[in-house]
PDB file of N, CA and C in Angstrom:
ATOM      1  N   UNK A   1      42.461  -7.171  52.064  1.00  0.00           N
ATOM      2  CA  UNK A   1      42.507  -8.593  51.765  1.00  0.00           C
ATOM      3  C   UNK A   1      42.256  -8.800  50.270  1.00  0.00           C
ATOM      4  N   UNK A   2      43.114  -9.272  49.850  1.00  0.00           N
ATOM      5  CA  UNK A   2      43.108  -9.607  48.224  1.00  0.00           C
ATOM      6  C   UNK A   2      42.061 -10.775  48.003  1.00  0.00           C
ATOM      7  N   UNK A   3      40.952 -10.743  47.090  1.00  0.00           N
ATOM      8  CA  UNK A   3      40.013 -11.531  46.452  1.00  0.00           C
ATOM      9  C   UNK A   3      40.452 -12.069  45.213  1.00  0.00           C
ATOM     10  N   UNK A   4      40.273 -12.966  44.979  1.00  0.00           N
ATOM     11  CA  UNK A   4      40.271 -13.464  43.300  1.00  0.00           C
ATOM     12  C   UNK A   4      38.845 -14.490  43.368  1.00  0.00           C
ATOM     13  N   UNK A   5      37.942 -14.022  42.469  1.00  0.00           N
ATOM     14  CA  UNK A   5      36.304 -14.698  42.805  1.00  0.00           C
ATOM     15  C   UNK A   5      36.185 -15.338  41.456  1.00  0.00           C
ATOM     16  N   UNK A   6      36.371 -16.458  40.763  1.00  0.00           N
ATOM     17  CA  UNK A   6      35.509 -17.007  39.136  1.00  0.00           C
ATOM     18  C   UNK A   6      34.285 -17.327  39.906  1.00  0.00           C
ATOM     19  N   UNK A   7      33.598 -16.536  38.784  1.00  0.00           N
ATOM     20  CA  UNK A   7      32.175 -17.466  38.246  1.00  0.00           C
ATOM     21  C   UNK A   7      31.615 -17.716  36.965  1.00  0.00           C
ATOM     22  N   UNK A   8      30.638 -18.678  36.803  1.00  0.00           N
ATOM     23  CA  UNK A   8      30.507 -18.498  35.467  1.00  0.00           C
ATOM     24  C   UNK A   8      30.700 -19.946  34.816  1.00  0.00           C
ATOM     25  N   UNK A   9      30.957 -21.074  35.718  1.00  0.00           N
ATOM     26  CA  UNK A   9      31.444 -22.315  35.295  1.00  0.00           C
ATOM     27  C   UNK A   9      29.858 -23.092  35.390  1.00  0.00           C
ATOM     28  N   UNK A  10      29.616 -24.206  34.629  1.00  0.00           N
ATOM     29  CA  UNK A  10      28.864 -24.880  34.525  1.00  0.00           C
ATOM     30  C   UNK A  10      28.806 -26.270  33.721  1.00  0.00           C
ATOM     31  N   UNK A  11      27.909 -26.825  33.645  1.00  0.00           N
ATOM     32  CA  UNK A  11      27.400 -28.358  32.467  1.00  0.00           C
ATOM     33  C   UNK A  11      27.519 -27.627  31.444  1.00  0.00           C
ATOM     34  N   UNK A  12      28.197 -27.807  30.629  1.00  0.00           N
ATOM     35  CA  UNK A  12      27.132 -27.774  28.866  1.00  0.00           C
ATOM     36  C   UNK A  12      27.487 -28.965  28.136  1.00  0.00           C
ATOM     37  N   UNK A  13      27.444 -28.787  26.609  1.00  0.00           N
ATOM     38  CA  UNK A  13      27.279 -29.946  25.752  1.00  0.00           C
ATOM     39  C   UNK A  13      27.986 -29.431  24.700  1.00  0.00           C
ATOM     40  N   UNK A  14      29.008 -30.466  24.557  1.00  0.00           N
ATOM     41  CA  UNK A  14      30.305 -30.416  23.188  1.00  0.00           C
ATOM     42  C   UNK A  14      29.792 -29.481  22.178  1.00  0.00           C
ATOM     43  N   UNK A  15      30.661 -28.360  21.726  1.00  0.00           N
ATOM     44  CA  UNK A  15      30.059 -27.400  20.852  1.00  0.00           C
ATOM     45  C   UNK A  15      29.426 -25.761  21.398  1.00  0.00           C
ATOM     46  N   UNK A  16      28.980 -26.042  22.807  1.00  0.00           N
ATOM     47  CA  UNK A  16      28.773 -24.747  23.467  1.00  0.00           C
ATOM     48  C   UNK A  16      29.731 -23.899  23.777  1.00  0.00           C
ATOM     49  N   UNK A  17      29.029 -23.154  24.485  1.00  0.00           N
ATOM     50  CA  UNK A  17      29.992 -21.706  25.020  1.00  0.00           C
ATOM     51  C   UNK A  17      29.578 -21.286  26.095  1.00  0.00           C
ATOM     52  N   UNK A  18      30.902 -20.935  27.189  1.00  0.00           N
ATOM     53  CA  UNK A  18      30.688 -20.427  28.318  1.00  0.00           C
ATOM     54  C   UNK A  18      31.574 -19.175  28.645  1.00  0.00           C
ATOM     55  N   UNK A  19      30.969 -18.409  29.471  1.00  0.00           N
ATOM     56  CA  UNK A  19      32.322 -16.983  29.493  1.00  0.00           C
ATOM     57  C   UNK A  19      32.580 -16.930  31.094  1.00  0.00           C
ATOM     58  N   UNK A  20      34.073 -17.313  31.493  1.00  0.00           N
ATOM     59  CA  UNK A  20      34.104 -17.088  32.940  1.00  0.00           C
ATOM     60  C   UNK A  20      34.559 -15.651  33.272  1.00  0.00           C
ATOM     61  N   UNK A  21      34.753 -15.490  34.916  1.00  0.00           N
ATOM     62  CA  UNK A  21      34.521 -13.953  34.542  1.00  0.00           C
ATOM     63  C   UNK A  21      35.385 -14.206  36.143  1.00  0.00           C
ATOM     64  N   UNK A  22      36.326 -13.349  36.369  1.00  0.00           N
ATOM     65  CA  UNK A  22      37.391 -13.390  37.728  1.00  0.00           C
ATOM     66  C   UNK A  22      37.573 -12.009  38.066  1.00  0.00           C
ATOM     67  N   UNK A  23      36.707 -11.717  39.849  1.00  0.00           N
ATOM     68  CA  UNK A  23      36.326 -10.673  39.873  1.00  0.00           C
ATOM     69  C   UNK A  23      37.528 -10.806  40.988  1.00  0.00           C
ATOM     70  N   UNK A  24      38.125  -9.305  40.939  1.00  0.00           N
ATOM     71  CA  UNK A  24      39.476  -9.138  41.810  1.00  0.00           C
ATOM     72  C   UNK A  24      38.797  -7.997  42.637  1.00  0.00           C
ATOM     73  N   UNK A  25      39.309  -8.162  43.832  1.00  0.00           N
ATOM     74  CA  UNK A  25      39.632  -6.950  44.794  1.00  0.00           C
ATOM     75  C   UNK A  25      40.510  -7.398  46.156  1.00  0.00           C
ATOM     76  N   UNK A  26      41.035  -5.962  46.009  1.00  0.00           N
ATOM     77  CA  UNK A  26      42.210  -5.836  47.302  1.00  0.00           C
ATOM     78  C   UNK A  26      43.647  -5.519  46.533  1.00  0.00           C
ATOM     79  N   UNK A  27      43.305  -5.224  45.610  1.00  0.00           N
ATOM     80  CA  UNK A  27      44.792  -5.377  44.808  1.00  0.00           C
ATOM     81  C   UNK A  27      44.507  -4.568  43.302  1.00  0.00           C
ATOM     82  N   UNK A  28      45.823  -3.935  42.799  1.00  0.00           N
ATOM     83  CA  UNK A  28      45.398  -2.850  41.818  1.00  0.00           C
ATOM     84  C   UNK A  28      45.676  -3.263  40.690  1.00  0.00           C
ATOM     85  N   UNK A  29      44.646  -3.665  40.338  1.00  0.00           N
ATOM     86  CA  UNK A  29      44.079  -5.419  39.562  1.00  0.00           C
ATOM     87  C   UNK A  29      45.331  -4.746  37.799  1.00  0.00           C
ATOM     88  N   UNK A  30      45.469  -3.592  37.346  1.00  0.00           N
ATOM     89  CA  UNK A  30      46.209  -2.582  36.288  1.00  0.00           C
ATOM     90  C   UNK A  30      47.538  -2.971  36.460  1.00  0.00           C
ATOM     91  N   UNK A  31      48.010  -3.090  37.384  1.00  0.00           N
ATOM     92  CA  UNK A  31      49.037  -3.375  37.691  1.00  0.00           C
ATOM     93  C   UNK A  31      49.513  -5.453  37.879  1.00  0.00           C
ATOM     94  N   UNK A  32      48.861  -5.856  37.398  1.00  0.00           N
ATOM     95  CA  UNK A  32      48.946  -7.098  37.403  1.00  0.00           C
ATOM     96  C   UNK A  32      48.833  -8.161  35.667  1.00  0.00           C
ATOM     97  N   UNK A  33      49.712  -8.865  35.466  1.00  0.00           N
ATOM     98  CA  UNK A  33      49.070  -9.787  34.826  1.00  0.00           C
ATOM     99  C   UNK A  33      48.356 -10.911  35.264  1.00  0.00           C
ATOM    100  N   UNK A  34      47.517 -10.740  33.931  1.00  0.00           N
ATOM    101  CA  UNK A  34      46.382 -12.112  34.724  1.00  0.00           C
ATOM    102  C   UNK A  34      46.291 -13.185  33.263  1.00  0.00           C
ATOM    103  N   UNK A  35      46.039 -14.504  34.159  1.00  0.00           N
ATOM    104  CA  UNK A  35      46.132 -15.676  33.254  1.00  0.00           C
ATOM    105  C   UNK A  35      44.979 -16.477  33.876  1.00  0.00           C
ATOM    106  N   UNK A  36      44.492 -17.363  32.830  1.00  0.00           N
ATOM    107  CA  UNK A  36      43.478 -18.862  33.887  1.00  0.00           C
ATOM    108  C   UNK A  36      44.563 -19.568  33.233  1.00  0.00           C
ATOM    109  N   UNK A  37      44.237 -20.715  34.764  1.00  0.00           N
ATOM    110  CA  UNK A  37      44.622 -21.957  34.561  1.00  0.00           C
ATOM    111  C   UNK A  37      43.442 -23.023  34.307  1.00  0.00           C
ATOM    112  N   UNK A  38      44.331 -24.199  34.453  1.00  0.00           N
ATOM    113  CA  UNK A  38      42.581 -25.296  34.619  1.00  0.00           C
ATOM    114  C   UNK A  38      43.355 -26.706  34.987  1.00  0.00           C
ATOM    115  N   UNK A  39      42.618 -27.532  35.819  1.00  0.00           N
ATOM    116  CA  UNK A  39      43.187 -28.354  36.608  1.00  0.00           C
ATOM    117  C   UNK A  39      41.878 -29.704  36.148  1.00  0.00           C
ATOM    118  N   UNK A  40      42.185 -30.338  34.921  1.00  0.00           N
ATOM    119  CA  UNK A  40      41.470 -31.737  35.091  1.00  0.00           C
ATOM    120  C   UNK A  40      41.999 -32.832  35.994  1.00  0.00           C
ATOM    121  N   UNK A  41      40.524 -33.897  36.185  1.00  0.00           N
ATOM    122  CA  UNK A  41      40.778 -34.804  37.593  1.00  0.00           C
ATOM    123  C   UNK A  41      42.041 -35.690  36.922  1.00  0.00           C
ATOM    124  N   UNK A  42      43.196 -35.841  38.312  1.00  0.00           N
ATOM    125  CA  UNK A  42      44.347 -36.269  37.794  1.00  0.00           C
ATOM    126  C   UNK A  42      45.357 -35.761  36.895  1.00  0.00           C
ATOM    127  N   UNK A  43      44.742 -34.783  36.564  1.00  0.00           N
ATOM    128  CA  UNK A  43      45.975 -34.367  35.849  1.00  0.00           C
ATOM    129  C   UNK A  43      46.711 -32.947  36.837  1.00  0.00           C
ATOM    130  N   UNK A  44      47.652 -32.771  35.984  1.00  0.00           N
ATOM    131  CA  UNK A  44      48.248 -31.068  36.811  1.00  0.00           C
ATOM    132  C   UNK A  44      47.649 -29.967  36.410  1.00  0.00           C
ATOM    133  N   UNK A  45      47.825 -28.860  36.886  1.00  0.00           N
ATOM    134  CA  UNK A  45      46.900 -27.461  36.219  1.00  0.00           C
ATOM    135  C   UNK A  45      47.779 -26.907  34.865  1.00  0.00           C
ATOM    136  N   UNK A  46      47.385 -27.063  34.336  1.00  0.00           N
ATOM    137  CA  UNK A  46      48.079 -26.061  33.311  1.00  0.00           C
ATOM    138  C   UNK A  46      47.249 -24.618  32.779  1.00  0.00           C
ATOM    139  N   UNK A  47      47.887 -24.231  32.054  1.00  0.00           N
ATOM    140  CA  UNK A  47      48.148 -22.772  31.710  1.00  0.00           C
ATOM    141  C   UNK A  47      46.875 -22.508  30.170  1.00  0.00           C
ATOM    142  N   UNK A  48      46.018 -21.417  30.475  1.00  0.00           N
ATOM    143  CA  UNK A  48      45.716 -21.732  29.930  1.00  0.00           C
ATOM    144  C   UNK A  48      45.299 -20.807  28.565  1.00  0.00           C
ATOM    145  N   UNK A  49      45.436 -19.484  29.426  1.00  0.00           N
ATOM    146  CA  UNK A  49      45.879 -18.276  28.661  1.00  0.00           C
ATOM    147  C   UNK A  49      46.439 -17.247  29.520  1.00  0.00           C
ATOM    148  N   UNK A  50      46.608 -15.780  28.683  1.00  0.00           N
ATOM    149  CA  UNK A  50      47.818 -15.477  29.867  1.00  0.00           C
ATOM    150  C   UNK A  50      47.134 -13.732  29.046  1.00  0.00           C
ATOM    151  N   UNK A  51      47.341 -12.615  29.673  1.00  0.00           N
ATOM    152  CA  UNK A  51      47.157 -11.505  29.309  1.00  0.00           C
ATOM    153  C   UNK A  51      47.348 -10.427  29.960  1.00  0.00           C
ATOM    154  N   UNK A  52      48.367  -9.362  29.364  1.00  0.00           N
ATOM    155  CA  UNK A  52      49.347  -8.371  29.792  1.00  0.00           C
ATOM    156  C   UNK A  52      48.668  -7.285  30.854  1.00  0.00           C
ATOM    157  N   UNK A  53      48.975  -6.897  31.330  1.00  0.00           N
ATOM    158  CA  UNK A  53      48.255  -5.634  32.351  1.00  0.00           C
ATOM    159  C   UNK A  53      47.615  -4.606  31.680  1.00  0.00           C
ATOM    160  N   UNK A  54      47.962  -4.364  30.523  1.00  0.00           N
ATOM    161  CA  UNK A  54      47.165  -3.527  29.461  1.00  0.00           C
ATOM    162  C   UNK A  54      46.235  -3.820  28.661  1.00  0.00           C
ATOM    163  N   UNK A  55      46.264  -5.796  28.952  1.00  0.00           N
ATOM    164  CA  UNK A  55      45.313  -6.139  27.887  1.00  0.00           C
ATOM    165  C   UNK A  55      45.871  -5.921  26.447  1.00  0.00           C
ATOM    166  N   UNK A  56      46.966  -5.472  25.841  1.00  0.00           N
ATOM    167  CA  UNK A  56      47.079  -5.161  24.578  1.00  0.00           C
ATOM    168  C   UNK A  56      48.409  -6.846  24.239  1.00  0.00           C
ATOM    169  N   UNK A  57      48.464  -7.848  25.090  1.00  0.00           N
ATOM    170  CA  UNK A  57      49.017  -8.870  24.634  1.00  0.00           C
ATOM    171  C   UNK A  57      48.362  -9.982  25.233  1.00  0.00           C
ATOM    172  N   UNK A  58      48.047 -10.989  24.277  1.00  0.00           N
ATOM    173  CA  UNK A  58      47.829 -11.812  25.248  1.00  0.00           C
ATOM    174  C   UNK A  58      48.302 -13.588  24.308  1.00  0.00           C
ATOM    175  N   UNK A  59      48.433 -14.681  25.272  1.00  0.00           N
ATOM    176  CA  UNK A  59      49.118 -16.197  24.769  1.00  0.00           C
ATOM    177  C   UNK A  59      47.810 -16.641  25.261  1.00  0.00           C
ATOM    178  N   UNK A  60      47.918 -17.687  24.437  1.00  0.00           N
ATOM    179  CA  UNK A  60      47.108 -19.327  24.488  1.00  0.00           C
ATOM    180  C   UNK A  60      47.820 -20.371  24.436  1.00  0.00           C
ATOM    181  N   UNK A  61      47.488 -21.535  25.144  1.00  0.00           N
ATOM    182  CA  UNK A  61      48.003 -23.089  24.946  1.00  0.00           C
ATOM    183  C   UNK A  61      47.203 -23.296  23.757  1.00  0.00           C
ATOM    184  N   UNK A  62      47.964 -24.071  23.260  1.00  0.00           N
ATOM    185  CA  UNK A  62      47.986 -25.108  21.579  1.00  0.00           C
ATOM    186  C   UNK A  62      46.373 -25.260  21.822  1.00  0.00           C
ATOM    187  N   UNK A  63      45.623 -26.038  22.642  1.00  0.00           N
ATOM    188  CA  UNK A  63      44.458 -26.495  22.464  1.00  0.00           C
ATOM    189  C   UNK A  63      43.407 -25.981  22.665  1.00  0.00           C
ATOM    190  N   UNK A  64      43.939 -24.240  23.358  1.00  0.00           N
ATOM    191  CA  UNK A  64      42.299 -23.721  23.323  1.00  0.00           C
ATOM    192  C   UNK A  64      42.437 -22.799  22.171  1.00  0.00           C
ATOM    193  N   UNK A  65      43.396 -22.447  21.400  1.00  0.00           N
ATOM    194  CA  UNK A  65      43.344 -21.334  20.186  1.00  0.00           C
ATOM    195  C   UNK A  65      42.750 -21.344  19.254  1.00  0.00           C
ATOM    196  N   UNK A  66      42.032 -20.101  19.196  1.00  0.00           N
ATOM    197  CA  UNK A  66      41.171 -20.123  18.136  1.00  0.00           C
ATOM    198  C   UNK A  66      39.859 -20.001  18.788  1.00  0.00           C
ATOM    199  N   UNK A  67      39.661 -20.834  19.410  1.00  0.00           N
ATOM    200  CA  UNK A  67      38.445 -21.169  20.554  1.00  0.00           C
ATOM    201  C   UNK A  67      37.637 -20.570  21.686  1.00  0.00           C
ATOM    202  N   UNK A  68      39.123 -20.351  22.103  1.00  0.00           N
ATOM    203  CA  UNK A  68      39.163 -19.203  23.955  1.00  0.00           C
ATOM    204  C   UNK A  68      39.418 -18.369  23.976  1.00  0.00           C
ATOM    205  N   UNK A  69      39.034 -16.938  24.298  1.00  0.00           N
ATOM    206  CA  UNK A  69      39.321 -15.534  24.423  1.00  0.00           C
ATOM    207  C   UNK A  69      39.722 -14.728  25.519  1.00  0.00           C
ATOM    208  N   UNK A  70      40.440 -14.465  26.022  1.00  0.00           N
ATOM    209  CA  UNK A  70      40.863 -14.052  27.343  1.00  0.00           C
ATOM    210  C   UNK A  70      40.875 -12.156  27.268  1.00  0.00           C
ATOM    211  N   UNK A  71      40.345 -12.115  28.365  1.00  0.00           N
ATOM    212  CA  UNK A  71      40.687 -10.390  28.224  1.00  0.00           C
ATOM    213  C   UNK A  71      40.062  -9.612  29.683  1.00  0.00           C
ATOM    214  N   UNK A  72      40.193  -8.210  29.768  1.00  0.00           N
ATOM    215  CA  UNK A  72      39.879  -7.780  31.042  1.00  0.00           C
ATOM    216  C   UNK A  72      39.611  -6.428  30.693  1.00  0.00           C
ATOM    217  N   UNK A  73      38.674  -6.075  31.956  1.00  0.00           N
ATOM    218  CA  UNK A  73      37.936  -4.878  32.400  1.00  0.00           C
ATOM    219  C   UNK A  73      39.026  -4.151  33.294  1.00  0.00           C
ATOM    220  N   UNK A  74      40.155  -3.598  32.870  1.00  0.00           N
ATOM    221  CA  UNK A  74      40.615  -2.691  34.430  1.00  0.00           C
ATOM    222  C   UNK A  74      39.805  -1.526  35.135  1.00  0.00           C
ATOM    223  N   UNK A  75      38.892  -0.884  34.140  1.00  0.00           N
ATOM    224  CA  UNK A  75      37.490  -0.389  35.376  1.00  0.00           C
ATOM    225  C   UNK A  75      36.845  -1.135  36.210  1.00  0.00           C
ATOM    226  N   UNK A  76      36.485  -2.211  36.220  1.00  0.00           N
ATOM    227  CA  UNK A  76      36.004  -3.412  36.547  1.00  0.00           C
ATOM    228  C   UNK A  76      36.651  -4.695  37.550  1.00  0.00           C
ATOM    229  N   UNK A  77      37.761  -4.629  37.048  1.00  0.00           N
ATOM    230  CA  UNK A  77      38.814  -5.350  37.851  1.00  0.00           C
ATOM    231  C   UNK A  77      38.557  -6.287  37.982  1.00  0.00           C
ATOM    232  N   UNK A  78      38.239  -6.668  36.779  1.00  0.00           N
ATOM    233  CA  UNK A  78      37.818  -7.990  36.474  1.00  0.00           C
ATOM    234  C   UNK A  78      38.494  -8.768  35.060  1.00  0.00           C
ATOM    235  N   UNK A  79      38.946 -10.150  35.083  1.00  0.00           N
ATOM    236  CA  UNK A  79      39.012 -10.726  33.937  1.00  0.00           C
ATOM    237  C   UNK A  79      37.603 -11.704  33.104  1.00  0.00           C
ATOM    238  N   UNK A  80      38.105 -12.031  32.470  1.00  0.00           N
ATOM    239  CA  UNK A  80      37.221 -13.357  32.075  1.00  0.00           C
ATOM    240  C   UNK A  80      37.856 -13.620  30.562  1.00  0.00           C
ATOM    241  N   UNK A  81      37.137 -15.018  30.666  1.00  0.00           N
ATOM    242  CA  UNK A  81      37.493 -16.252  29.808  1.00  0.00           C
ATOM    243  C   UNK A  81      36.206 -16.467  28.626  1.00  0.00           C
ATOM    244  N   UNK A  82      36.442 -16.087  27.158  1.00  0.00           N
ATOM    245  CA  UNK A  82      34.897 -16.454  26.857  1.00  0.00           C
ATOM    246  C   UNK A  82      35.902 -18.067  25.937  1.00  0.00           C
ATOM    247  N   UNK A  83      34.310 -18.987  26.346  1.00  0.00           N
ATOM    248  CA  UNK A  83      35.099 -20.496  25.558  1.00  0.00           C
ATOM    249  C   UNK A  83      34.376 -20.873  24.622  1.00  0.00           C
ATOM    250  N   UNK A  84      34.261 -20.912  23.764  1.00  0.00           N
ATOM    251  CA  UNK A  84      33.768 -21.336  22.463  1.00  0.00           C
ATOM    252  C   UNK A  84      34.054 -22.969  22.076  1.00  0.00           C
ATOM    253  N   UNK A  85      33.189 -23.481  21.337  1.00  0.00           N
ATOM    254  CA  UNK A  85      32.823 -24.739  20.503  1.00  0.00           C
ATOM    255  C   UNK A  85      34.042 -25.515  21.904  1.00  0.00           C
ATOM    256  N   UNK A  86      33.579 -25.634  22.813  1.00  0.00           N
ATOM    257  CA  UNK A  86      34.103 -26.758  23.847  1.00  0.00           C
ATOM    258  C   UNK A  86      33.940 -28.529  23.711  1.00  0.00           C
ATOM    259  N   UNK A  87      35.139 -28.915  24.033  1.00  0.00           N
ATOM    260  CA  UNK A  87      35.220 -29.922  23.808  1.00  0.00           C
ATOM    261  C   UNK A  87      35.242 -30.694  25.289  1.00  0.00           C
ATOM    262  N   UNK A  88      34.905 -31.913  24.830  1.00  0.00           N
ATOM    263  CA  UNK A  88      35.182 -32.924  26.236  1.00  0.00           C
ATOM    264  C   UNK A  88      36.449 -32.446  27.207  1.00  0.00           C
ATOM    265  N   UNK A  89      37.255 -32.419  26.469  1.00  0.00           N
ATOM    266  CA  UNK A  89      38.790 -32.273  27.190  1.00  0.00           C
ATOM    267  C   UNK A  89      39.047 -31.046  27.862  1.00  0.00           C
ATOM    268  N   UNK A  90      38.067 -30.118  27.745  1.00  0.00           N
ATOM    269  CA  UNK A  90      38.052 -28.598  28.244  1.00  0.00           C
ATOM    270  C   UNK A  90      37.625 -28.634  29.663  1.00  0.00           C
ATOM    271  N   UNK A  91      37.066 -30.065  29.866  1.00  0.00           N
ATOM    272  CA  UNK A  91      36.465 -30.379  31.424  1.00  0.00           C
ATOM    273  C   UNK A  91      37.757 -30.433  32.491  1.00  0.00           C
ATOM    274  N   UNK A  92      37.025 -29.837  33.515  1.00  0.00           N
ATOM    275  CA  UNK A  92      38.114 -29.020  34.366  1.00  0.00           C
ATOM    276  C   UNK A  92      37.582 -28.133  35.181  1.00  0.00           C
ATOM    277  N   UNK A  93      38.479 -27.689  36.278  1.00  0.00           N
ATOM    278  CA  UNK A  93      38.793 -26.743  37.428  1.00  0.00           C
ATOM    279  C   UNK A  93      39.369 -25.566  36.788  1.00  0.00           C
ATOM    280  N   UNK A  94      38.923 -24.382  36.613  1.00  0.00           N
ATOM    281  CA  UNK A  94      39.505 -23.096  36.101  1.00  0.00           C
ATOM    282  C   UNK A  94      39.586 -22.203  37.130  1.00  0.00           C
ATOM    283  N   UNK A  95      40.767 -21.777  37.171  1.00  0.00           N
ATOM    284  CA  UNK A  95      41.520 -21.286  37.823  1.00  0.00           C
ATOM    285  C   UNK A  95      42.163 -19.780  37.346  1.00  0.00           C
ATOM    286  N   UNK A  96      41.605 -18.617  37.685  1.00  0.00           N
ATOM    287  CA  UNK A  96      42.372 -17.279  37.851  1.00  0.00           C
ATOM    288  C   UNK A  96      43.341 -16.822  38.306  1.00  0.00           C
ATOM    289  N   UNK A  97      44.672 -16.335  37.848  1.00  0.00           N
ATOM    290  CA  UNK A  97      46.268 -16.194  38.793  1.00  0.00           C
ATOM    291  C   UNK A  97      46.091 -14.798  38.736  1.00  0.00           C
ATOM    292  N   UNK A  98      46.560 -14.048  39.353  1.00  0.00           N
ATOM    293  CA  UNK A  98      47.417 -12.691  39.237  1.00  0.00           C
ATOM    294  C   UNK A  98      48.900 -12.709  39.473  1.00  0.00           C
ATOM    295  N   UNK A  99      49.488 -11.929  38.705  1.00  0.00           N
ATOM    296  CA  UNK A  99      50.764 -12.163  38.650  1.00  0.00           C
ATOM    297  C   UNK A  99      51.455 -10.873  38.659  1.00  0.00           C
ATOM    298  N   UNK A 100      52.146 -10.451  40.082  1.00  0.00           N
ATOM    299  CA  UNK A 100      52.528  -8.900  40.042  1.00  0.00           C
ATOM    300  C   UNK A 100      53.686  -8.847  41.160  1.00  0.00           C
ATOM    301  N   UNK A 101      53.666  -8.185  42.018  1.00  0.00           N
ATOM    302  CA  UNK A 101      54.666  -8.611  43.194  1.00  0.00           C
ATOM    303  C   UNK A 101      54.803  -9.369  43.864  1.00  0.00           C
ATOM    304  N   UNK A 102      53.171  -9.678  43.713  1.00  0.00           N
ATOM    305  CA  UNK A 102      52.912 -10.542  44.683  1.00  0.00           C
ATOM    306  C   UNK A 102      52.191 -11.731  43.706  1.00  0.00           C
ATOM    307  N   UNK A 103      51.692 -13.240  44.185  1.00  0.00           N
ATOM    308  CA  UNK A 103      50.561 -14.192  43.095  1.00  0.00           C
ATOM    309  C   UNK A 103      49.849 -14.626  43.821  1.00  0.00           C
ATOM    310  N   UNK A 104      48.673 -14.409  43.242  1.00  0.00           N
ATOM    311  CA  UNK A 104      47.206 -15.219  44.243  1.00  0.00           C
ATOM    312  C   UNK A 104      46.144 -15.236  42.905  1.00  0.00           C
ATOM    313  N   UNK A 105      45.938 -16.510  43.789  1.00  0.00           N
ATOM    314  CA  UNK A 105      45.049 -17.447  42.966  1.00  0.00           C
ATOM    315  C   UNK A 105      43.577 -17.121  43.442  1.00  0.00           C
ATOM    316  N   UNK A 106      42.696 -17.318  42.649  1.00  0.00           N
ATOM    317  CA  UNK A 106      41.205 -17.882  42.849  1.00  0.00           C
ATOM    318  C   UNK A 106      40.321 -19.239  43.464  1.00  0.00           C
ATOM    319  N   UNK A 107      39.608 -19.219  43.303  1.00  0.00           N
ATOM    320  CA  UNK A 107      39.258 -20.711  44.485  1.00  0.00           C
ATOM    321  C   UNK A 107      39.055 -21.830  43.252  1.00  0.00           C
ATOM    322  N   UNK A 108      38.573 -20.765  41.878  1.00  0.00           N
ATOM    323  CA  UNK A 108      38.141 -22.490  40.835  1.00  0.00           C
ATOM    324  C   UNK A 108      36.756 -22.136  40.734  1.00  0.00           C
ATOM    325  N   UNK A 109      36.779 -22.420  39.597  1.00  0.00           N
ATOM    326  CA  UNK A 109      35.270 -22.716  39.158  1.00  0.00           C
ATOM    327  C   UNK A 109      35.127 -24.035  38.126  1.00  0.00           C
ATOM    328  N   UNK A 110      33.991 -24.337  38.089  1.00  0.00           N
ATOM    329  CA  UNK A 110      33.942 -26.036  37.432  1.00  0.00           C
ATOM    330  C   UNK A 110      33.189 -25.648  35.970  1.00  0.00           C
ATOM    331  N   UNK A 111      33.724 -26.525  34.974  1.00  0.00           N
ATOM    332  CA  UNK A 111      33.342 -26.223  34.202  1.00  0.00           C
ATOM    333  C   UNK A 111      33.489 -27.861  33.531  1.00  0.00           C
ATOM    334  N   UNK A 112      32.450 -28.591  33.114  1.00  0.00           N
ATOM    335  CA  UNK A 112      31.741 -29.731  32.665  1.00  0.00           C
ATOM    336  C   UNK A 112      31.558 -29.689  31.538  1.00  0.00           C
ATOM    337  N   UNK A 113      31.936 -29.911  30.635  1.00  0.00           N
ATOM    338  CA  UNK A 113      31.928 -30.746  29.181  1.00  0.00           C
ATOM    339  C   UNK A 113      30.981 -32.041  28.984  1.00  0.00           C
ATOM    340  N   UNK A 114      29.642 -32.197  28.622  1.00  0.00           N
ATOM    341  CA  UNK A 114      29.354 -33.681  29.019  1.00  0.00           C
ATOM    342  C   UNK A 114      28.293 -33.554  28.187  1.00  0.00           C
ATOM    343  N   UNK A 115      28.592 -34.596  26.962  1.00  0.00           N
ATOM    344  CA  UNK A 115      27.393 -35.418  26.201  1.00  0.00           C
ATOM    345  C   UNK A 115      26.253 -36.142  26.644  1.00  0.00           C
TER     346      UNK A 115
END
């Protein structure tokens, strides 16, 4: 049974930093690309970084660059997200994909932006 687990989401305050962390099993996590998404209330999920099965490529959307770091453990089989100097607008549902033969998602983790 394939897992996709984030944790790591929480409150903080404009300017902090949080690192999410998407723990995989059931699936040969090397063989997959992995991306987060993030889903604010009302809006659609978008994309939010994206990174190659080797880890040696990885994309950002316009608004977290510079900011957000995406990368992975394939001993570990694990990704994560580190987020830097966060802004209000970073508030959201984050979301882990795998992307290989098959795509499965994570359940979400919350992550709060709030002055």
């Amino acid at each position: 049974q394939v897992q996709l687990v984030e944790s790591g989401g929480g409150l903080v305050q404009p300017g902090e930093s949080l690192r999410l962390s998407c723990a995989t099993s059931g699936l040969l996590f090397w063989f997959y690309g992995m991306s987060w998404y993030r889903q604010a209330p009302g809006k659609e999920r978008e994309l939010v970084a994206v990174i190659s099965r080797g880890g040696g490529s990885t994309n950002y959307a316009d608004s977290v660059k510079g900011r957000f770091t995406i990368s992975r453990d394939n001993n570990k089989n694990t990704l994560y997200l580190q987020m830097n100097s966060l802004k209000l607008e970073d508030t959201g549902v984050y979301y882990c994909k795998a992307d290989g033969s098959m795509v499965y998602w994570g359940q979400g983790t919350q992550v709060t932006v709030s002055s």
